[in-house]
C-alpha atoms as a PDB file:
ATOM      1  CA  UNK A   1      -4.768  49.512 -67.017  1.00  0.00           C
ATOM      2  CA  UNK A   2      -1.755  47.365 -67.120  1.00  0.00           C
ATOM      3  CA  UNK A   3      -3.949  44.530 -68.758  1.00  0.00           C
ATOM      4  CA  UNK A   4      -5.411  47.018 -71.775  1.00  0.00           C
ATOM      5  CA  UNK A   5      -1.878  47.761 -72.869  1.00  0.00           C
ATOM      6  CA  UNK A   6      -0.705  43.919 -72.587  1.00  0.00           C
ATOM      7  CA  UNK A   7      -3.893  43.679 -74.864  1.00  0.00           C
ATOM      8  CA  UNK A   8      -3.436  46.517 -77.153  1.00  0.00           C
ATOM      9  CA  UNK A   9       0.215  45.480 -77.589  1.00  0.00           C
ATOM     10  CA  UNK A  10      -0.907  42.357 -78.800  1.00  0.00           C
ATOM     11  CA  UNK A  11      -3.723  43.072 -81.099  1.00  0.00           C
ATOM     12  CA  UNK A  12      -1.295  45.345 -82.512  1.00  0.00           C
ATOM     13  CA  UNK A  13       1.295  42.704 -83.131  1.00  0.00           C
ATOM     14  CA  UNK A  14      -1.851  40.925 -84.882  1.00  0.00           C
ATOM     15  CA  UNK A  15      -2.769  43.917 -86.983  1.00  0.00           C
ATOM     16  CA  UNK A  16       1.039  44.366 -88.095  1.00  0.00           C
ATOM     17  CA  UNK A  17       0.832  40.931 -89.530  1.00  0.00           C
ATOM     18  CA  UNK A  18      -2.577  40.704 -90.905  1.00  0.00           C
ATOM     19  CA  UNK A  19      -2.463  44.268 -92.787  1.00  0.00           C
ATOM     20  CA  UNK A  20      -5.830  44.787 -92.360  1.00  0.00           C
ATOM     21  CA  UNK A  21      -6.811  48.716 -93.036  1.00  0.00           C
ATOM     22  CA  UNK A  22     -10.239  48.533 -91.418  1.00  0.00           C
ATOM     23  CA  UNK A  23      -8.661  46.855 -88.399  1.00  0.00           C
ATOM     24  CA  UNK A  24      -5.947  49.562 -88.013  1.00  0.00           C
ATOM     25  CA  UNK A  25      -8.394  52.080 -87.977  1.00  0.00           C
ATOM     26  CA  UNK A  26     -10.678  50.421 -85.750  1.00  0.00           C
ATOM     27  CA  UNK A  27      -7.576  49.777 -83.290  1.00  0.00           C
ATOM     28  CA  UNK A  28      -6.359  53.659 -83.809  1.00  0.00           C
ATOM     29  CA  UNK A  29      -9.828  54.893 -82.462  1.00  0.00           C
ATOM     30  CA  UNK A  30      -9.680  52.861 -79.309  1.00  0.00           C
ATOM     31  CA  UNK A  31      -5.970  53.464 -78.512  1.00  0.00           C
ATOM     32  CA  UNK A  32      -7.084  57.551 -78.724  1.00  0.00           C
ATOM     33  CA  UNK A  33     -10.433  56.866 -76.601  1.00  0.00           C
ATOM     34  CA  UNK A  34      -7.788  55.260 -74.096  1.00  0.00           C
ATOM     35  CA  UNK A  35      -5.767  57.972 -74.161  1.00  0.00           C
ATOM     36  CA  UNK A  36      -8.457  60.472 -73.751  1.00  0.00           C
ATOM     37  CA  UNK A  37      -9.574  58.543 -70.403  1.00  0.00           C
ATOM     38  CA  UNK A  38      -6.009  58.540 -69.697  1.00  0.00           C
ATOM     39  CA  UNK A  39      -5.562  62.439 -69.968  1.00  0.00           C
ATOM     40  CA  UNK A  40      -8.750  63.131 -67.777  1.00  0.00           C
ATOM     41  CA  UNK A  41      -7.956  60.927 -65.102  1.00  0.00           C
ATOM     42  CA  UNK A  42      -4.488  62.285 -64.503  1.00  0.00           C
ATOM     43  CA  UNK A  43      -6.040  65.378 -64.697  1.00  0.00           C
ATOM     44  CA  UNK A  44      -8.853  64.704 -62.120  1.00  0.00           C
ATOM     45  CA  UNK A  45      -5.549  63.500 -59.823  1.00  0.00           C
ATOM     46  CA  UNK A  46      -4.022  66.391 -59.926  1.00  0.00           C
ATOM     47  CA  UNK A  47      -6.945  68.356 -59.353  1.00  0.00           C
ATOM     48  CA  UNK A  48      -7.132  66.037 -56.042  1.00  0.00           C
ATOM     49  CA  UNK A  49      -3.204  66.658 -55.177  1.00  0.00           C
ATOM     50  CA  UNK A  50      -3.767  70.354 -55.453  1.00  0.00           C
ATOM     51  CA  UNK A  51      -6.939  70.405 -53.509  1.00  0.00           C
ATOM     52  CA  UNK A  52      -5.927  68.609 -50.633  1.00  0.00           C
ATOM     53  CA  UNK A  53      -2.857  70.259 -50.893  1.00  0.00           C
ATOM     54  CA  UNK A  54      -0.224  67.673 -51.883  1.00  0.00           C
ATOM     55  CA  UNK A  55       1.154  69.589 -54.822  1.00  0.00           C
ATOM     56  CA  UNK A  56       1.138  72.512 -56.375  1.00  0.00           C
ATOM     57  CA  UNK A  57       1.103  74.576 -60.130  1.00  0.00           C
ATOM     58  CA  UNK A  58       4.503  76.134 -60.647  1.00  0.00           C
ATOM     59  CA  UNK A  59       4.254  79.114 -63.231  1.00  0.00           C
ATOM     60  CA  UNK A  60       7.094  78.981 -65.351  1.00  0.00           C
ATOM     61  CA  UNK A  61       7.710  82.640 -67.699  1.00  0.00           C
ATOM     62  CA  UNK A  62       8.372  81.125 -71.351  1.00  0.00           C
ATOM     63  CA  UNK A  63       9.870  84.013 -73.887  1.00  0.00           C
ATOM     64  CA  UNK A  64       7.804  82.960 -77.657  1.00  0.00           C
ATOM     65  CA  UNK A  65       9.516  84.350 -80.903  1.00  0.00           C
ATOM     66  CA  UNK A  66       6.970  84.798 -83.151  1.00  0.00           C
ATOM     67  CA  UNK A  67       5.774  87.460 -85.267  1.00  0.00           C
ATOM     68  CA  UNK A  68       6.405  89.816 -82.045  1.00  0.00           C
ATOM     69  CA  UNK A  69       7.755  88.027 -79.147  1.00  0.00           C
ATOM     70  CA  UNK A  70       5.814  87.748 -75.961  1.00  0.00           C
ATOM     71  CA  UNK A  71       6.208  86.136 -72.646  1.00  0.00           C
ATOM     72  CA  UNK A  72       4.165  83.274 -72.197  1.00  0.00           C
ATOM     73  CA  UNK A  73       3.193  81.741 -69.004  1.00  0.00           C
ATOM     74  CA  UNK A  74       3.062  77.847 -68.322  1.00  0.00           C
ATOM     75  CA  UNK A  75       1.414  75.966 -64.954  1.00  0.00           C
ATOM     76  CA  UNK A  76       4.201  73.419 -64.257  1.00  0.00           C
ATOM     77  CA  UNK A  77       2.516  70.825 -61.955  1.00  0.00           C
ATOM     78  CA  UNK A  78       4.867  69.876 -58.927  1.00  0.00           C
ATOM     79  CA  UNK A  79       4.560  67.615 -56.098  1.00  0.00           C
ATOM     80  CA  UNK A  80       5.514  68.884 -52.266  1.00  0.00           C
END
């Protein structure tokens, strides 16, 4: 993981200079397919801490102010 940001950081160093529009795009998509995989595996970890019972989902009460104000409630993940 380390090594694809060393070489994202890079390419986009390379980008910056050459100005290339096709290139930026091109470099956009991967750096959001990276950060998709990114988003499921910390997911699937979690899923793992819970499950074997390393940590846990902390609901947290949130008051909204919108059109009429409700109480919304948000799963704070929390290690033991």
């Amino acid at each position: 993981m380390l090594h694809n940001i060393q070489k994202n950081l890079t390419a986009c160093k390379k980008l910056q200079a050459a100005g290339d529009k096709a290139a930026i795009a091109e470099e956009l998509k991967l750096l959001n397919d990276i950060a998709k995989q990114t988003k499921k595996r910390i997911d699937q970890v979690r899923a793992y801490a819970v499950e074997m019972d390393y940590a846990y989902y902390d609901p947290q009460y949130v008051e909204v102010a919108a059109k009429e104000a409700y109480t919304q409630t948000r799963n704070i993940f929390k290690m033991k």
